[in-house]
PDB file of N, CA and C in Angstrom:
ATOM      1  N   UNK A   1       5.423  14.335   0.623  1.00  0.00           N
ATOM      2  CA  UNK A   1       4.668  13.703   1.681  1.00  0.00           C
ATOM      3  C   UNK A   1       3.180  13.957   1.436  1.00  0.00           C
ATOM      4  N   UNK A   2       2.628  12.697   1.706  1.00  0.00           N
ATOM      5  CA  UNK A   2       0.743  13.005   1.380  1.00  0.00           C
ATOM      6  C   UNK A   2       0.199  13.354   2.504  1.00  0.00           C
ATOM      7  N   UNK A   3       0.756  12.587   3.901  1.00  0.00           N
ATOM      8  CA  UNK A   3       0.468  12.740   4.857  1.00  0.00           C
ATOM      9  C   UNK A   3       1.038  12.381   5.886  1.00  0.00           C
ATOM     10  N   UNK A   4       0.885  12.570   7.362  1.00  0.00           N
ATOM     11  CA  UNK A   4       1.890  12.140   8.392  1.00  0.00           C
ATOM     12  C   UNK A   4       1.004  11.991   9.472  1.00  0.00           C
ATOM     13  N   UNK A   5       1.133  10.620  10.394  1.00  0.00           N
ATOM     14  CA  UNK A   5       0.379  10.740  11.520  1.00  0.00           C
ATOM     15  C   UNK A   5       1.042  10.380  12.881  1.00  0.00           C
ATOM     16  N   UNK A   6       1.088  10.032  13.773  1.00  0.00           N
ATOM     17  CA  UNK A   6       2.054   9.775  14.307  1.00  0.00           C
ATOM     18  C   UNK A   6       2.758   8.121  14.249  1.00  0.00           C
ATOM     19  N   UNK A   7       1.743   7.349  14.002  1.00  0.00           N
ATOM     20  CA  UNK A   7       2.165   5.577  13.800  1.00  0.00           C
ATOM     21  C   UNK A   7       2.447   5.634  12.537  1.00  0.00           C
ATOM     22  N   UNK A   8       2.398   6.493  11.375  1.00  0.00           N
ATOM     23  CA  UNK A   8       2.692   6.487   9.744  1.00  0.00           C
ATOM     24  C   UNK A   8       2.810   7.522   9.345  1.00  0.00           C
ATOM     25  N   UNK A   9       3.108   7.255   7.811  1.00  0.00           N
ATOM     26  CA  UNK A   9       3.426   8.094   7.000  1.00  0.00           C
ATOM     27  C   UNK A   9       3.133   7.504   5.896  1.00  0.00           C
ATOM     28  N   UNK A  10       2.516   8.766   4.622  1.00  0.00           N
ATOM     29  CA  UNK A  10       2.006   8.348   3.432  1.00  0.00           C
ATOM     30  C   UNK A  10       2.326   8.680   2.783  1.00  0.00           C
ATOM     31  N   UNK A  11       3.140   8.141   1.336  1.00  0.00           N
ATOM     32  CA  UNK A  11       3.918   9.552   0.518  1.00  0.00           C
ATOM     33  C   UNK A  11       3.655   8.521  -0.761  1.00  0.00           C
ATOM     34  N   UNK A  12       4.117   9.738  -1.772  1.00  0.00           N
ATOM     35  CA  UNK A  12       4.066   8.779  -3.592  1.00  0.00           C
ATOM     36  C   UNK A  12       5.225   8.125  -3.714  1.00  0.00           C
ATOM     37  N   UNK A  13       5.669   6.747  -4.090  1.00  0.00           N
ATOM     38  CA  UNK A  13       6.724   6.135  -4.304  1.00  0.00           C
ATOM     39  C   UNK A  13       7.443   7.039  -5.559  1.00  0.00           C
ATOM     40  N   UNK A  14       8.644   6.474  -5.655  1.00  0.00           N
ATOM     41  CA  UNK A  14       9.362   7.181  -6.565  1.00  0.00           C
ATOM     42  C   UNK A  14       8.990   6.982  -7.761  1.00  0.00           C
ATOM     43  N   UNK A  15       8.719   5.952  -8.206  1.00  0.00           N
ATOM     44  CA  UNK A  15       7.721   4.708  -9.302  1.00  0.00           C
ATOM     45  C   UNK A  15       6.690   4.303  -9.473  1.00  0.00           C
ATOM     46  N   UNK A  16       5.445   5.156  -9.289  1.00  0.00           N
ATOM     47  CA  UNK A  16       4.282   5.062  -9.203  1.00  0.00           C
ATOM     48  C   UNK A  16       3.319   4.223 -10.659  1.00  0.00           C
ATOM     49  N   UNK A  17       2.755   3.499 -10.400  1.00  0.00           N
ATOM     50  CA  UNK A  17       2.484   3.112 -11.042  1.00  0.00           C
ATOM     51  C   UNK A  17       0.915   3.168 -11.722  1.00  0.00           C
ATOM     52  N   UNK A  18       0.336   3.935 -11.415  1.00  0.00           N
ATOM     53  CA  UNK A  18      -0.967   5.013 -11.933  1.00  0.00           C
ATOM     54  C   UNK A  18      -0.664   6.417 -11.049  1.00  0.00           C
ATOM     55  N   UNK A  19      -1.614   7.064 -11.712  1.00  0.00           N
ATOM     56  CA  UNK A  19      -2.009   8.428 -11.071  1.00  0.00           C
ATOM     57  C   UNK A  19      -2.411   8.175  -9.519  1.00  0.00           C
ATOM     58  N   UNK A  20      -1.619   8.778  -8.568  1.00  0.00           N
ATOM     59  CA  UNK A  20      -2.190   9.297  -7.398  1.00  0.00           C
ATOM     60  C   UNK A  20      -1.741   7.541  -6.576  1.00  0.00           C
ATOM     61  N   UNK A  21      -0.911   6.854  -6.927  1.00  0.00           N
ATOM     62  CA  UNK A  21      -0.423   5.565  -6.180  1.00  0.00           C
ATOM     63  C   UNK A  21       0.274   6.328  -5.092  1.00  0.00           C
ATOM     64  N   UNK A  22       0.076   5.808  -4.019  1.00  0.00           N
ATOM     65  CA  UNK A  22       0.465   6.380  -2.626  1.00  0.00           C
ATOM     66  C   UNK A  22       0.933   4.732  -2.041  1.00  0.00           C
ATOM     67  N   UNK A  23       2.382   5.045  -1.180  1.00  0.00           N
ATOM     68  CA  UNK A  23       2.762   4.047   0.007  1.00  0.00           C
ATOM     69  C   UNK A  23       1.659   4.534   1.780  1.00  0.00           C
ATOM     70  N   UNK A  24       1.397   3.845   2.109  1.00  0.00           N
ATOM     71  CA  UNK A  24       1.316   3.975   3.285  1.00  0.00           C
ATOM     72  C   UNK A  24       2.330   3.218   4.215  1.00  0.00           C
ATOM     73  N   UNK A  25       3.679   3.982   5.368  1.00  0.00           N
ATOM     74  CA  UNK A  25       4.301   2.852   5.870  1.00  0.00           C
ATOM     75  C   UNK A  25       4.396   3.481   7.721  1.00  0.00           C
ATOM     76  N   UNK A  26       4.157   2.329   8.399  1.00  0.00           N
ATOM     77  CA  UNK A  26       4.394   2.569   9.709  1.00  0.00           C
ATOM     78  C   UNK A  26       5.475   2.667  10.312  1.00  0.00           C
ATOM     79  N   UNK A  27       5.959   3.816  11.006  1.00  0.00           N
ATOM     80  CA  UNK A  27       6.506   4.044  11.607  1.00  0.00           C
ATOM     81  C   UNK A  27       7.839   2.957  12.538  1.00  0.00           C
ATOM     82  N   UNK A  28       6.628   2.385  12.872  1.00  0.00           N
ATOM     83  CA  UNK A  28       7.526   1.205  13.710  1.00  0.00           C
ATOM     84  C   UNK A  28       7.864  -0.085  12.642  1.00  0.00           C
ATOM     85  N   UNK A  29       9.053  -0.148  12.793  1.00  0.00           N
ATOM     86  CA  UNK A  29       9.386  -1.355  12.114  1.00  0.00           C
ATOM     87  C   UNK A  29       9.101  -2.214  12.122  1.00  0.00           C
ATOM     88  N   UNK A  30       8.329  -3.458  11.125  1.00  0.00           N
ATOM     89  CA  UNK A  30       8.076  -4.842  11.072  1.00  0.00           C
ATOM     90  C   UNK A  30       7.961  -5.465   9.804  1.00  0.00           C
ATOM     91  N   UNK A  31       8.818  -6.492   9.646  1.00  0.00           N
ATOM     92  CA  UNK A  31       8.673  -6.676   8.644  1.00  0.00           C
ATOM     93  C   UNK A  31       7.762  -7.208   7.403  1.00  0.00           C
ATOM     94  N   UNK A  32       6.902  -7.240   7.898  1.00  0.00           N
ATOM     95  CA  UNK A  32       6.057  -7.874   6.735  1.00  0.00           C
ATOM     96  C   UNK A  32       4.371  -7.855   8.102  1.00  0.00           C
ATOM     97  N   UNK A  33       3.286  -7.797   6.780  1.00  0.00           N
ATOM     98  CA  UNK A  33       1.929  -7.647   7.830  1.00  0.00           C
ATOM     99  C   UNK A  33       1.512  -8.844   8.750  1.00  0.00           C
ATOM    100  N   UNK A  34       2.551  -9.839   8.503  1.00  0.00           N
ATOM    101  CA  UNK A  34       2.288 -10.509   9.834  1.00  0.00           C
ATOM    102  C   UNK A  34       3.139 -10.800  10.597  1.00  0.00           C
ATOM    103  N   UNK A  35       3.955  -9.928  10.585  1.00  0.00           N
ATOM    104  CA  UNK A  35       4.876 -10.188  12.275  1.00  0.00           C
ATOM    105  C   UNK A  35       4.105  -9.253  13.143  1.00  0.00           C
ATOM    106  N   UNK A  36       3.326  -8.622  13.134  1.00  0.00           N
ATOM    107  CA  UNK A  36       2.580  -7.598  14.214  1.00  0.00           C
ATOM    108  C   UNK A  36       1.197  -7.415  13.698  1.00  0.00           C
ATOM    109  N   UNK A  37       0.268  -8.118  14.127  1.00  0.00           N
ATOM    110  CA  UNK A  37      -0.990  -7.669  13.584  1.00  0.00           C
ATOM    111  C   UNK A  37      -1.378  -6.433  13.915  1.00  0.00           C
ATOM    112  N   UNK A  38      -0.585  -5.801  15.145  1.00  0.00           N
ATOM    113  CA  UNK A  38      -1.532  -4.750  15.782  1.00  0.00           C
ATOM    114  C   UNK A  38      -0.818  -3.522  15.288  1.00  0.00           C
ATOM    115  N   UNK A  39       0.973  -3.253  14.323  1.00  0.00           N
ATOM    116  CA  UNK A  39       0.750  -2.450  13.615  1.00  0.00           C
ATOM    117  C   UNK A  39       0.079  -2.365  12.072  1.00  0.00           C
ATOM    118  N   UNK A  40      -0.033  -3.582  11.735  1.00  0.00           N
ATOM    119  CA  UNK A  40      -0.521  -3.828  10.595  1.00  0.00           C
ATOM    120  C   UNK A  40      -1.979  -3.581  10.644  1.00  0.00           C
ATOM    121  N   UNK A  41      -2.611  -3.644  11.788  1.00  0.00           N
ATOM    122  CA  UNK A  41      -4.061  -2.663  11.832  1.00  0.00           C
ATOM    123  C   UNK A  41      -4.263  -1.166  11.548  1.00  0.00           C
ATOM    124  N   UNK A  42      -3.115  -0.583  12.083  1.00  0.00           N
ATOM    125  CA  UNK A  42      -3.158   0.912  12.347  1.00  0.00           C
ATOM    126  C   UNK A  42      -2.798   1.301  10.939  1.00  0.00           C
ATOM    127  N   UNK A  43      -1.972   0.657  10.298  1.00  0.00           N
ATOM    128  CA  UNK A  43      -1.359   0.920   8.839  1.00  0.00           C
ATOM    129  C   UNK A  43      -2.692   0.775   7.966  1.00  0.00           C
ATOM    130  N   UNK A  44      -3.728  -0.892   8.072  1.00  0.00           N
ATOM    131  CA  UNK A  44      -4.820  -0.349   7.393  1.00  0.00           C
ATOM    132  C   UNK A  44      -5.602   0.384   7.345  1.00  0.00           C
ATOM    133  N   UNK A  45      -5.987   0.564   8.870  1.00  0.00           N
ATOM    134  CA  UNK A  45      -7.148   1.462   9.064  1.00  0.00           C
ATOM    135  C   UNK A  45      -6.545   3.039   8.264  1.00  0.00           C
ATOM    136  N   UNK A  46      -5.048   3.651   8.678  1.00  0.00           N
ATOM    137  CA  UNK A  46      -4.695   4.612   7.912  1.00  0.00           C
ATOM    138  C   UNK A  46      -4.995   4.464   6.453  1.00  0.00           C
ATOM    139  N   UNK A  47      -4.650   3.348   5.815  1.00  0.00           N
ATOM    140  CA  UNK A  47      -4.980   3.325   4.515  1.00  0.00           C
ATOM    141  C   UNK A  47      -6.245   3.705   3.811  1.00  0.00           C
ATOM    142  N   UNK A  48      -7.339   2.641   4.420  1.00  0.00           N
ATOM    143  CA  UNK A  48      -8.548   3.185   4.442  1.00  0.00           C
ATOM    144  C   UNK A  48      -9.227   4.348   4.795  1.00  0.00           C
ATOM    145  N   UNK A  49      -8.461   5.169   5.728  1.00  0.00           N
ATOM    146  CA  UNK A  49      -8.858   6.412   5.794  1.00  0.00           C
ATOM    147  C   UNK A  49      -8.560   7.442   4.227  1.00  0.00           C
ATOM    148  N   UNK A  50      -7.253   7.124   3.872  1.00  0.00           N
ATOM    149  CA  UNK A  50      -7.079   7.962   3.106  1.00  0.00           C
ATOM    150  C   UNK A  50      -7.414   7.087   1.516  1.00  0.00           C
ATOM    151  N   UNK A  51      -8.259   6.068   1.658  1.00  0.00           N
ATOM    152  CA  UNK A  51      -8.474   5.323   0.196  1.00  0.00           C
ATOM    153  C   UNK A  51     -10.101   6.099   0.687  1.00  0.00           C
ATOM    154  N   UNK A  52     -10.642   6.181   1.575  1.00  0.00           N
ATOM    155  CA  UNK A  52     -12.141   6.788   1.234  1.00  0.00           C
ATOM    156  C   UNK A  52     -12.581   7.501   0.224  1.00  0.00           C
ATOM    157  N   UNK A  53     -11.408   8.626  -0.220  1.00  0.00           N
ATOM    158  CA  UNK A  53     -11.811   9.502  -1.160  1.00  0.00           C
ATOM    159  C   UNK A  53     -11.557   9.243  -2.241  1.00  0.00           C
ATOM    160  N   UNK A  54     -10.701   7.911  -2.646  1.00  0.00           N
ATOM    161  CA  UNK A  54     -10.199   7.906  -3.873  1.00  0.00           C
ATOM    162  C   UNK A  54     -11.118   7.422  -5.061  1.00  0.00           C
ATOM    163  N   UNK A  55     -12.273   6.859  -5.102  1.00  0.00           N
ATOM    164  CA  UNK A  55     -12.930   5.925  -5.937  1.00  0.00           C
ATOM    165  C   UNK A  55     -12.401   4.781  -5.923  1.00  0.00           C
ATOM    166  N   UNK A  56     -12.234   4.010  -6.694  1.00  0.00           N
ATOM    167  CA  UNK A  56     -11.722   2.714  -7.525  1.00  0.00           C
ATOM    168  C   UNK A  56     -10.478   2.511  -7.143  1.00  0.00           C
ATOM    169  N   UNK A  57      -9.789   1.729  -6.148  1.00  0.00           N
ATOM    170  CA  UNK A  57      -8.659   1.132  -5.672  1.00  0.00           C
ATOM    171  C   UNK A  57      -8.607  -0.004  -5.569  1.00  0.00           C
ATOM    172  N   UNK A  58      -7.071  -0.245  -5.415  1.00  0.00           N
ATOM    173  CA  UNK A  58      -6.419  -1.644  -5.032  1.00  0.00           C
ATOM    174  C   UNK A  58      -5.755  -1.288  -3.689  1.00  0.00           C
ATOM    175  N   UNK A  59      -5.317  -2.044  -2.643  1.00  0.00           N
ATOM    176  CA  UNK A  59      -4.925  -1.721  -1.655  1.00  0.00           C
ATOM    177  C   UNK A  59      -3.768  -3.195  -1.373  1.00  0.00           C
ATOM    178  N   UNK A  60      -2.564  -3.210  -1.879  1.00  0.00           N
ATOM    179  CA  UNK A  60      -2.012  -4.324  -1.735  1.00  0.00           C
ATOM    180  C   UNK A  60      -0.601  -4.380  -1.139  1.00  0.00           C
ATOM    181  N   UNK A  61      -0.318  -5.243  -0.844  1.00  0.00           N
ATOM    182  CA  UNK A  61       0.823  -5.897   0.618  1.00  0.00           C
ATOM    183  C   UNK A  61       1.342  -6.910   0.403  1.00  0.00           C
ATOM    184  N   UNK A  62       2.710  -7.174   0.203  1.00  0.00           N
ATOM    185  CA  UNK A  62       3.150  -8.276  -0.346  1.00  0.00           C
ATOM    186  C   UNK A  62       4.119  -9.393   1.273  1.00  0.00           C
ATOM    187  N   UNK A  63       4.028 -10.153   1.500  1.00  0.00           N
ATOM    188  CA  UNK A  63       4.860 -10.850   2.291  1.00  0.00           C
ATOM    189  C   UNK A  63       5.759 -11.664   1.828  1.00  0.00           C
ATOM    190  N   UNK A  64       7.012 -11.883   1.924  1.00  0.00           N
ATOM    191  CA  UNK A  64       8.108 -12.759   1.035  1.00  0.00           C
ATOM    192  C   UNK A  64       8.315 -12.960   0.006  1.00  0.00           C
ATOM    193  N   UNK A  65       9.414 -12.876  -0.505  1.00  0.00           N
ATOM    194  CA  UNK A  65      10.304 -12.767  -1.686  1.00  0.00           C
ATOM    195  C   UNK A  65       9.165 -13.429  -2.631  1.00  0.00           C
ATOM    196  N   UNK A  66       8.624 -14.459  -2.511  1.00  0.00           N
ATOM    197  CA  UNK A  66       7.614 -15.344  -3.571  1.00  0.00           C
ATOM    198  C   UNK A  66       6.660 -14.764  -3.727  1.00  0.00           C
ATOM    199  N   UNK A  67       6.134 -13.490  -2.598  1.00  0.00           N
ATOM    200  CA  UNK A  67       4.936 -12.749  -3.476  1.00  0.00           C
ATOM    201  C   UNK A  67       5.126 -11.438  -3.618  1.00  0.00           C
ATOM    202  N   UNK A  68       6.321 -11.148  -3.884  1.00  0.00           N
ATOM    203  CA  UNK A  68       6.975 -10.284  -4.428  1.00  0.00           C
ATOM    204  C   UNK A  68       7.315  -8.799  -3.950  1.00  0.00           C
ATOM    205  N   UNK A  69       7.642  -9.296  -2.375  1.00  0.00           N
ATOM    206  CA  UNK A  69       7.892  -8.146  -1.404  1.00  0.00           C
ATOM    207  C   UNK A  69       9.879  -8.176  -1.808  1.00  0.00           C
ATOM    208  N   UNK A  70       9.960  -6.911  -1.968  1.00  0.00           N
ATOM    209  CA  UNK A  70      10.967  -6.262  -2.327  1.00  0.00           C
ATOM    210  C   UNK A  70      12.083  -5.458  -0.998  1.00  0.00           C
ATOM    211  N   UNK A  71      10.932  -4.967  -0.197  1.00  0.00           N
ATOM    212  CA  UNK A  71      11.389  -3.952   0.619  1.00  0.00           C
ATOM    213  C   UNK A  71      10.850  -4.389   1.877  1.00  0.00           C
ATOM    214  N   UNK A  72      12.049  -5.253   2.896  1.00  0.00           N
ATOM    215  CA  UNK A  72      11.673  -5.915   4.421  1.00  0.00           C
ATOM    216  C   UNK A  72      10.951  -4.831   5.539  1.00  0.00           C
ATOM    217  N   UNK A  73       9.683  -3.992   5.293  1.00  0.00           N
ATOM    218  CA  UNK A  73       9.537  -3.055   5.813  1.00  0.00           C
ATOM    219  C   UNK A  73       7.537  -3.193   5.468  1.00  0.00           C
ATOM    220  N   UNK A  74       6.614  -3.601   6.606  1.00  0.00           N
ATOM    221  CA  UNK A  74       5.547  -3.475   6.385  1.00  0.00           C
ATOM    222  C   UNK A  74       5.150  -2.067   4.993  1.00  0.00           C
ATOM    223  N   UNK A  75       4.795  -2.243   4.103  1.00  0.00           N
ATOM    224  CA  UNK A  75       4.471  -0.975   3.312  1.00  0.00           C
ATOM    225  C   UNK A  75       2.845  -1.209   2.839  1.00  0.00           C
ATOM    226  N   UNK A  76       2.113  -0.703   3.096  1.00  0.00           N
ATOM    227  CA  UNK A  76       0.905  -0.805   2.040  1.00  0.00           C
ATOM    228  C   UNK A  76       0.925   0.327   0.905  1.00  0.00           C
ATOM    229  N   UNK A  77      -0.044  -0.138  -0.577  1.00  0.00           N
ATOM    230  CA  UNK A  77       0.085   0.506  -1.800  1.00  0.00           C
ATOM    231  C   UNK A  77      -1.360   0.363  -2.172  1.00  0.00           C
ATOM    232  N   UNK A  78      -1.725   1.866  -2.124  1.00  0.00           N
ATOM    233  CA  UNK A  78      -3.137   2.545  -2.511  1.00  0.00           C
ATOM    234  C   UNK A  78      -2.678   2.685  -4.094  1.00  0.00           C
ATOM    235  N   UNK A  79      -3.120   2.319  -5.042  1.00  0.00           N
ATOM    236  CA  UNK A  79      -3.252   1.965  -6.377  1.00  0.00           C
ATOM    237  C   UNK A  79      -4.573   2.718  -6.923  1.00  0.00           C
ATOM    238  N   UNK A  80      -4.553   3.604  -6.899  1.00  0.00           N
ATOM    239  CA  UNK A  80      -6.176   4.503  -8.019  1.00  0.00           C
ATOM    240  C   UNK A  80      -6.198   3.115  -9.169  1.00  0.00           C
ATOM    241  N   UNK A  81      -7.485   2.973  -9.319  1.00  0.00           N
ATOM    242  CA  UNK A  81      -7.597   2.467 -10.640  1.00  0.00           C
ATOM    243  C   UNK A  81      -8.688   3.146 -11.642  1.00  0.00           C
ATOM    244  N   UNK A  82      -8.307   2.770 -12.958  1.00  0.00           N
ATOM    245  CA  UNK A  82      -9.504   3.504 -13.722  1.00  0.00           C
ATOM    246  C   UNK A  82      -9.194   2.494 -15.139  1.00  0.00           C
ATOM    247  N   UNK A  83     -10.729   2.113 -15.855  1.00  0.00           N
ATOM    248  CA  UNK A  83     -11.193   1.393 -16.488  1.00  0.00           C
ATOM    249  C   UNK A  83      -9.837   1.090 -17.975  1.00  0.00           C
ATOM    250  N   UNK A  84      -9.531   0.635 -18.315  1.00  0.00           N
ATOM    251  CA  UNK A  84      -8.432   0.513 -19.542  1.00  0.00           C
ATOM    252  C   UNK A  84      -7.033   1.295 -19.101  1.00  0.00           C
ATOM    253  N   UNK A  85      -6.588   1.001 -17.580  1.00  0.00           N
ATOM    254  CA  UNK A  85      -5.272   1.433 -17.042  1.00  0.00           C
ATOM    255  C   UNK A  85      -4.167   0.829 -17.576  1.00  0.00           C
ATOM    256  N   UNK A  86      -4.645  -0.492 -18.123  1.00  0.00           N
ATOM    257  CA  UNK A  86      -3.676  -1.362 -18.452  1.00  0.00           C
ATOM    258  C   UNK A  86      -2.697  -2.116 -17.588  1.00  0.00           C
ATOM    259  N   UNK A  87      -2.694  -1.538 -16.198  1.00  0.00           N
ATOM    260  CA  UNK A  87      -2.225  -2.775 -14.859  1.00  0.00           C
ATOM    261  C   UNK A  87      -2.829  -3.776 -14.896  1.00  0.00           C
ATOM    262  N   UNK A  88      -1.770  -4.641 -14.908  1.00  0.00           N
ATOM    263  CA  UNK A  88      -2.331  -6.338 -14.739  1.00  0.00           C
ATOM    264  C   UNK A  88      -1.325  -6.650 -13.431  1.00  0.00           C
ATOM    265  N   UNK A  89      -2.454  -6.734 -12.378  1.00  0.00           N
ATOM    266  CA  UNK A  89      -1.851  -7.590 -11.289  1.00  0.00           C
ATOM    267  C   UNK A  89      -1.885  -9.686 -11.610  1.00  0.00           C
ATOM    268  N   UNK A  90      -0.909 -10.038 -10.640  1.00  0.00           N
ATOM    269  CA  UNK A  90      -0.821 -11.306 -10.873  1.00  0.00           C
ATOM    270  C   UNK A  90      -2.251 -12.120 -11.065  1.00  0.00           C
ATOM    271  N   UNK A  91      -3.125 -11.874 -10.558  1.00  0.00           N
ATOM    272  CA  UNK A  91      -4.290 -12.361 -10.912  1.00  0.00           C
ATOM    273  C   UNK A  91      -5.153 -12.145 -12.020  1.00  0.00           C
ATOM    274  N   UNK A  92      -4.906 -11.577 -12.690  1.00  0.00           N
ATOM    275  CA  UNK A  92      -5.649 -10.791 -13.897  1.00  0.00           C
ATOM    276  C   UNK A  92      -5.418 -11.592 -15.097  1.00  0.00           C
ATOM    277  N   UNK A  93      -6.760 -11.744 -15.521  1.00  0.00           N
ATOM    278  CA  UNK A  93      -7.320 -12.850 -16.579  1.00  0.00           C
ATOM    279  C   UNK A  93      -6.563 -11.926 -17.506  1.00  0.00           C
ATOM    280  N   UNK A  94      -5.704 -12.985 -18.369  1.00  0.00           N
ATOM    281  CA  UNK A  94      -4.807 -12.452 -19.539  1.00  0.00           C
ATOM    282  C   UNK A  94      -5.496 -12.798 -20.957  1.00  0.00           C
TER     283      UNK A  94
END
């Protein structure tokens, strides 16, 4: 566990995919960041609290199977990045 608050919880996925990749997930169930904007606030603002210290991040959230949400459970993913990581997100000039 990275951290615990009472609307979330922040921990390293099992499969991290750089150094120091952290889930952030709320407490209350919803499935995806827009069935509830108002936990999907508390989940960012947590995120951003704990991306302050990190340097160089990605902060990403997937909604439906087509953009490649896996797990029916609001989750955000703090991603450290650093220069020649070699992650290529879907957008990334190939």
């Amino acid at each position: 566990m990275v951290r615990t608050w009472a609307d979330a919880i922040a921990f390293t996925p099992l499969s991290p995919v750089t150094t120091g990749h952290i889930l952030v997930v709320p407490r209350e169930h919803v499935p995806d960041f827009a069935a509830s904007p108002a936990v999907s606030a508390i989940a960012m603002s947590l995120a951003a609290e704990l991306a302050d210290g990190m340097g160089p991040v990605n902060l990403i959230t997937s909604r439906g199977a087509e953009a490649t949400q896996t797990v029916r459970h609001l989750h955000l993913h703090l991603v450290p990045r650093r220069e020649d990581d070699g992650l290529l997100l879907p957008w990334s000039p190939r």
